[in-house]
C-alpha atoms as a PDB file:
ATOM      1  CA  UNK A   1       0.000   0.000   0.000  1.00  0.00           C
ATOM      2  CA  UNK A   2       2.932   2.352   0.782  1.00  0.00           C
ATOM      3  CA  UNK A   3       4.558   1.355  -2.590  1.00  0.00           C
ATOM      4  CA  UNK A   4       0.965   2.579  -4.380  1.00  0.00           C
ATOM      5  CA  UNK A   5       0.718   5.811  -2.595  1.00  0.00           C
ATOM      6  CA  UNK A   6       4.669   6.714  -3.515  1.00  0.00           C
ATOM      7  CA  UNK A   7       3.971   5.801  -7.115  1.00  0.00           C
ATOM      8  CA  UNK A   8       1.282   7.970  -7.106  1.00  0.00           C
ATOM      9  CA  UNK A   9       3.106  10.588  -5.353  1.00  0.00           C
ATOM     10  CA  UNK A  10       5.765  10.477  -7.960  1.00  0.00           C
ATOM     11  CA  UNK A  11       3.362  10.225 -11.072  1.00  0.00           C
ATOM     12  CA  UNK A  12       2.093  13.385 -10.112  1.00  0.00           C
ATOM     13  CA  UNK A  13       5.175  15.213  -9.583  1.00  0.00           C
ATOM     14  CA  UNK A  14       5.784  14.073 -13.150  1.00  0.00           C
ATOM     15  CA  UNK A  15       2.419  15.787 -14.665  1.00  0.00           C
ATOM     16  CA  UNK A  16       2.907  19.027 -16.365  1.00  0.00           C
ATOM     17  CA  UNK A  17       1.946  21.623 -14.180  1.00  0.00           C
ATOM     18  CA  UNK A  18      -0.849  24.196 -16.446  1.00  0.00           C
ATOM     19  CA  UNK A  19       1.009  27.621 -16.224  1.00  0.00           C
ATOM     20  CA  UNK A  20      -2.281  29.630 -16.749  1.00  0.00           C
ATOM     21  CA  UNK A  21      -0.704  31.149 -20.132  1.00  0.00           C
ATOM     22  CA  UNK A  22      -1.814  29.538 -23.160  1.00  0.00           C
ATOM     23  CA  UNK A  23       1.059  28.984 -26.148  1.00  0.00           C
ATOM     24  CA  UNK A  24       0.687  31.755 -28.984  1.00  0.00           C
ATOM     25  CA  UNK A  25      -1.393  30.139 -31.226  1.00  0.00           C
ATOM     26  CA  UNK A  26       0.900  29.056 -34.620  1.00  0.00           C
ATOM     27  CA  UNK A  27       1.216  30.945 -38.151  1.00  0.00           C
ATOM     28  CA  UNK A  28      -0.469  27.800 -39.803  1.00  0.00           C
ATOM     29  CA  UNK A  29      -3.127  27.943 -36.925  1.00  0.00           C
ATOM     30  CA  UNK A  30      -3.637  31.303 -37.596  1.00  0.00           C
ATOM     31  CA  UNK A  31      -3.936  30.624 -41.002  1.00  0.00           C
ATOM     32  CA  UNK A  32      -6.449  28.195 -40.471  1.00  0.00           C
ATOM     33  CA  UNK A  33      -8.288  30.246 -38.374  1.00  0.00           C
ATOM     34  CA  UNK A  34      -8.381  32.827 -40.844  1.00  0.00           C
ATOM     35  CA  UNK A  35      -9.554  30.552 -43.883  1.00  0.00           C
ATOM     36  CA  UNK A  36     -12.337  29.488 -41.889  1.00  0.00           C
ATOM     37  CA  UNK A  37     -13.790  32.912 -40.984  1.00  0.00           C
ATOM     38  CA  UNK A  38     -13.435  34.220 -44.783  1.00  0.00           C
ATOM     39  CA  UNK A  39     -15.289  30.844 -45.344  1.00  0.00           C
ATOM     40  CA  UNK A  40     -18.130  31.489 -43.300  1.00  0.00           C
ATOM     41  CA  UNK A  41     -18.441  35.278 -44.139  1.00  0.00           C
ATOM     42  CA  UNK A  42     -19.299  34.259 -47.618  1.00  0.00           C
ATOM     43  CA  UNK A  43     -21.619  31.640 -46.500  1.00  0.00           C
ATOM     44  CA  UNK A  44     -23.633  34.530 -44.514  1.00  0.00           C
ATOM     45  CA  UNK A  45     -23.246  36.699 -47.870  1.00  0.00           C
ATOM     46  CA  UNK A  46     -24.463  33.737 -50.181  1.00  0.00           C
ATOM     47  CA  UNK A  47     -27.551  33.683 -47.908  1.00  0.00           C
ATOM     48  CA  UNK A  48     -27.998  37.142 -48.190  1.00  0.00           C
ATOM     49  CA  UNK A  49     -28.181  36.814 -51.919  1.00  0.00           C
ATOM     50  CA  UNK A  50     -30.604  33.797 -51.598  1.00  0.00           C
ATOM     51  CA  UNK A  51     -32.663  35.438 -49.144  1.00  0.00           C
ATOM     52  CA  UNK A  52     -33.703  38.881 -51.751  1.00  0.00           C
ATOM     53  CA  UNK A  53     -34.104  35.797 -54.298  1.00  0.00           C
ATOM     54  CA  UNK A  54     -37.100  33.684 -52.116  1.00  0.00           C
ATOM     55  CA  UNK A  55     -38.265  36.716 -51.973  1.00  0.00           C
ATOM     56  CA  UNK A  56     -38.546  37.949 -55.323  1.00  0.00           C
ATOM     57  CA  UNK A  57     -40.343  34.774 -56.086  1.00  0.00           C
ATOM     58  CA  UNK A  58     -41.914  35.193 -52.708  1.00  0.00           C
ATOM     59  CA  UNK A  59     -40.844  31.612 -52.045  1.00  0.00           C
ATOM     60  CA  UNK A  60     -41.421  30.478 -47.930  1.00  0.00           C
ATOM     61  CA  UNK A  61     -39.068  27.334 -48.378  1.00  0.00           C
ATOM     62  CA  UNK A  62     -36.344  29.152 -47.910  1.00  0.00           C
ATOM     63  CA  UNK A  63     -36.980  30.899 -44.910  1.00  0.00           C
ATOM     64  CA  UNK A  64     -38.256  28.067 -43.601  1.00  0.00           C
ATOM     65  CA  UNK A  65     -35.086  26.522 -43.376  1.00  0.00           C
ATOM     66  CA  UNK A  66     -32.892  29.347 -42.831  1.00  0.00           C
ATOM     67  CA  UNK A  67     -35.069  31.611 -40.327  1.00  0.00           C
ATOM     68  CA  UNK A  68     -34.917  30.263 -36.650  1.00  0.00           C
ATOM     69  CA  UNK A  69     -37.893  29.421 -34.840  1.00  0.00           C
ATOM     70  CA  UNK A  70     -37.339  31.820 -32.309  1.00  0.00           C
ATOM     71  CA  UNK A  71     -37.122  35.009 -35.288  1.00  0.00           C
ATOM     72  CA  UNK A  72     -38.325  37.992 -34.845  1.00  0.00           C
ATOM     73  CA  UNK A  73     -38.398  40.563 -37.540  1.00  0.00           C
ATOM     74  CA  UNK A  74     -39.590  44.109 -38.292  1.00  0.00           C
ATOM     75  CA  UNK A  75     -40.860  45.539 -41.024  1.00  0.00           C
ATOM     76  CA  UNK A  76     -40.418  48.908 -42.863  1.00  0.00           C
ATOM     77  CA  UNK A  77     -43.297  50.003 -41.284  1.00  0.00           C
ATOM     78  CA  UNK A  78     -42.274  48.945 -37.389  1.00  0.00           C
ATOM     79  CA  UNK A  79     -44.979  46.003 -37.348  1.00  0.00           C
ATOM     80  CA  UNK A  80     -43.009  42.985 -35.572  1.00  0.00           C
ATOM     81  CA  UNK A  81     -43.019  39.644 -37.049  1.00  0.00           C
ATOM     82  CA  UNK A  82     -42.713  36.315 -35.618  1.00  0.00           C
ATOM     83  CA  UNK A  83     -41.296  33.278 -38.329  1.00  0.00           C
ATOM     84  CA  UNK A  84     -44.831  32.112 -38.961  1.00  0.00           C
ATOM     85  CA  UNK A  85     -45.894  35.539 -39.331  1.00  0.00           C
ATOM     86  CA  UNK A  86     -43.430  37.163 -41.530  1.00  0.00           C
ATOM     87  CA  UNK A  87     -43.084  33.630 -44.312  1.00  0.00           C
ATOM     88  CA  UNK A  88     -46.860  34.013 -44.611  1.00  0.00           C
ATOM     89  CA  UNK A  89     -45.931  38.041 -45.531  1.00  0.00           C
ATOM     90  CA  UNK A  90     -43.478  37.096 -47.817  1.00  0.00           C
ATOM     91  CA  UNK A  91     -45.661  34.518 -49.456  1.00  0.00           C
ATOM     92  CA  UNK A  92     -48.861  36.652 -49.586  1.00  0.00           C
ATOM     93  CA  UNK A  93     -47.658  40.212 -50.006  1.00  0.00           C
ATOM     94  CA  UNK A  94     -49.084  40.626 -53.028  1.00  0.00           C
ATOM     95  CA  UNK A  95     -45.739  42.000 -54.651  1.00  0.00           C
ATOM     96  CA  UNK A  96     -44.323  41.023 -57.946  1.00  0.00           C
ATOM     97  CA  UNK A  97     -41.185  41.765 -58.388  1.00  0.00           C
ATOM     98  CA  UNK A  98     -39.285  42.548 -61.740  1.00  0.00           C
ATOM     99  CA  UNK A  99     -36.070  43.041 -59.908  1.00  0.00           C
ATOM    100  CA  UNK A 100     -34.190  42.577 -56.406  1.00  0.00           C
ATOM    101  CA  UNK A 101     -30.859  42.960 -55.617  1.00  0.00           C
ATOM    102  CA  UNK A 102     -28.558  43.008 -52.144  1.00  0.00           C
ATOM    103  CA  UNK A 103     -25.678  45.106 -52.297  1.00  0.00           C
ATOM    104  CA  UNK A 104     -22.987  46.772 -49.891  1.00  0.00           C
ATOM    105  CA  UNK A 105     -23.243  43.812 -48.123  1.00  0.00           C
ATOM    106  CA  UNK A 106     -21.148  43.863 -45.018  1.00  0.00           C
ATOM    107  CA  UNK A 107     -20.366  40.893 -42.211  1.00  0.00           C
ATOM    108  CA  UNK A 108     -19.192  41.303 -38.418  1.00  0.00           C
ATOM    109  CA  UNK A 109     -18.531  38.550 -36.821  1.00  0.00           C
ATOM    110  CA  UNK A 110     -18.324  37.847 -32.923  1.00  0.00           C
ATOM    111  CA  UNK A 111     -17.640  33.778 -32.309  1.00  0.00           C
ATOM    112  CA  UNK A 112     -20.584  32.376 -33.569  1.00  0.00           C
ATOM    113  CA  UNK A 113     -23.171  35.267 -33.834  1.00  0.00           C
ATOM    114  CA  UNK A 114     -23.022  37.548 -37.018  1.00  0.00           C
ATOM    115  CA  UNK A 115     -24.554  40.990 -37.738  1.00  0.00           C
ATOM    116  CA  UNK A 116     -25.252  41.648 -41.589  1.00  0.00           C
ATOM    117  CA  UNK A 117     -25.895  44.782 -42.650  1.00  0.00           C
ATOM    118  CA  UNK A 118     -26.697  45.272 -47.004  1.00  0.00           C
ATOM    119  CA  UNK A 119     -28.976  47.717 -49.022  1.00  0.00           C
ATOM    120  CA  UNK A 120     -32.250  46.076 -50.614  1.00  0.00           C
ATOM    121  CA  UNK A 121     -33.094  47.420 -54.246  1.00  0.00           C
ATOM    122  CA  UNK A 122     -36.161  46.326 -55.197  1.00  0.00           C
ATOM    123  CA  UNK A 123     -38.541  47.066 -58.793  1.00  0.00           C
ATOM    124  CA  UNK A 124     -42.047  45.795 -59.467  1.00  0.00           C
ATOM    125  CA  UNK A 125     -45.818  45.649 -58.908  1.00  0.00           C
ATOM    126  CA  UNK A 126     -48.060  45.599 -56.644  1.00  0.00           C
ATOM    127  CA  UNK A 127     -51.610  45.373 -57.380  1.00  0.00           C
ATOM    128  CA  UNK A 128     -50.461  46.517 -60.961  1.00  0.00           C
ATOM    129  CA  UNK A 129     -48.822  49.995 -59.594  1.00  0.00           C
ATOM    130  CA  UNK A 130     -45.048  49.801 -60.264  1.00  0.00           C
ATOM    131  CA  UNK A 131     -42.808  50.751 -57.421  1.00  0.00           C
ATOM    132  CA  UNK A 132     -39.165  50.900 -56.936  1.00  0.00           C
ATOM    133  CA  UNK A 133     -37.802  51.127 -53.021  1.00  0.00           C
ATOM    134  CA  UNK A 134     -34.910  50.963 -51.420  1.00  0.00           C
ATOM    135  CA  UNK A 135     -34.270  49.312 -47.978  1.00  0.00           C
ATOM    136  CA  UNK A 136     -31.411  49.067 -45.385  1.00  0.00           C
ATOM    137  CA  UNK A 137     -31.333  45.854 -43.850  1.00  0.00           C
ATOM    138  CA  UNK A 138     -29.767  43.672 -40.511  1.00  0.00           C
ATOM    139  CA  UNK A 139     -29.988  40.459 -39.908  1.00  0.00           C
ATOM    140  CA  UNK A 140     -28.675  38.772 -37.026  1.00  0.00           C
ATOM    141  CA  UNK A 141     -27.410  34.975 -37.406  1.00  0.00           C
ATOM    142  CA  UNK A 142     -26.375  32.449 -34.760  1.00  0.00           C
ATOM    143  CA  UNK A 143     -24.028  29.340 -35.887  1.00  0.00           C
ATOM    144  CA  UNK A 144     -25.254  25.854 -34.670  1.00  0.00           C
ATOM    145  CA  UNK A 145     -26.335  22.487 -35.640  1.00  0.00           C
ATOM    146  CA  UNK A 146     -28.409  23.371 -38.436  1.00  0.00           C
ATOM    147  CA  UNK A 147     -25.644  26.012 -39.734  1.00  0.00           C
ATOM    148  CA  UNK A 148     -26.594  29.172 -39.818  1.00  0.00           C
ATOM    149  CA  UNK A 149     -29.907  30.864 -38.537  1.00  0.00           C
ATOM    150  CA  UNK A 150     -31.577  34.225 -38.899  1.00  0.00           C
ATOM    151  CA  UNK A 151     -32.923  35.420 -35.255  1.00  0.00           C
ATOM    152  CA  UNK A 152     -33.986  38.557 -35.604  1.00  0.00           C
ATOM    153  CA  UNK A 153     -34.166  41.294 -38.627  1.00  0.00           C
ATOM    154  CA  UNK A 154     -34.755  44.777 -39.418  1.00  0.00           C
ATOM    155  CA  UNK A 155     -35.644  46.982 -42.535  1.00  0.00           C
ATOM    156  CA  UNK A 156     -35.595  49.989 -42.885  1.00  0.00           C
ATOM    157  CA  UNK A 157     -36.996  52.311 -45.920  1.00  0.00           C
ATOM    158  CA  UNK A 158     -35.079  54.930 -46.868  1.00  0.00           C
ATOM    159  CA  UNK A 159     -36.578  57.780 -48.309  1.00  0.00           C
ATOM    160  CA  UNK A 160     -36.746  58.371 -52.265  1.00  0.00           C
END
């Protein structure tokens, strides 16, 4: 029994101790690290672009998959949407659209929550009057199982 407890006295001694510094993480880490973020930035700015496509053929199949079930999301108008709420909107809004494009799209990352900010142009009918607006938008995704998921949005028309 005295033998076991000196071994075990003397394994331990022979553990490294943790220093409470972490190494420097490595240029190919670093690298890596880097790759990945540019590789999820243009996921979130390939959604983007699908997202002003479902709705130009205000398509819910998209949003379904994409939009959390805890979204929220407010429209130009400041009426808040739940997910139910605002696919049924997209699908019924009466709006044909002859063009709609996302531009100055821009991505800020923190760990695995993004912020996307881009400018909605948007052309077409609705209830055969042609309109053209303009829209500031935000989204705000969260990275998990299902990849990533919009939680909450916000548009805002600008004037014009």
């Amino acid at each position: 029994m005295k033998k076991l407890c000196a071994l075990g006295v003397v394994g331990l001694t022979l553990l490294p101790i943790p220093s409470g510094h972490s190494q420097a993480p490595t240029a190919a880490e670093l690298r890596a690290l880097a790759a990945e973020a540019e590789v999820k930035k243009e996921e979130l700015m390939n959604l983007e672009m699908e997202t002003v496509r479902a709705m130009q053929w205000n398509s819910g199949t998209f949003f379904r998959r994409v939009y959390g079930e805890d979204f929220i999301g407010i429209l130009p108008n400041g009426q808040i949407l739940d997910r139910a709420a605002y696919i049924a909107f997209i699908e019924n809004s009466g709006l044909k659209y002859s063009s709609f494009v996302a531009s100055d799209i821009r991505v800020r990352m923190f760990e695995e929550t993004a912020v996307v900010t881009c400018l909605w142009s948007a052309r077409g009918t609705k209830g055969g009057q042609p309109f053209a607006r303009q829209s500031r938008v935000t989204h705000v995704y969260l990275y998990g199982q299902r990849g990533w998921q919009v939680v909450a949005s916000q548009e805002t028309l600008l004037p014009g």
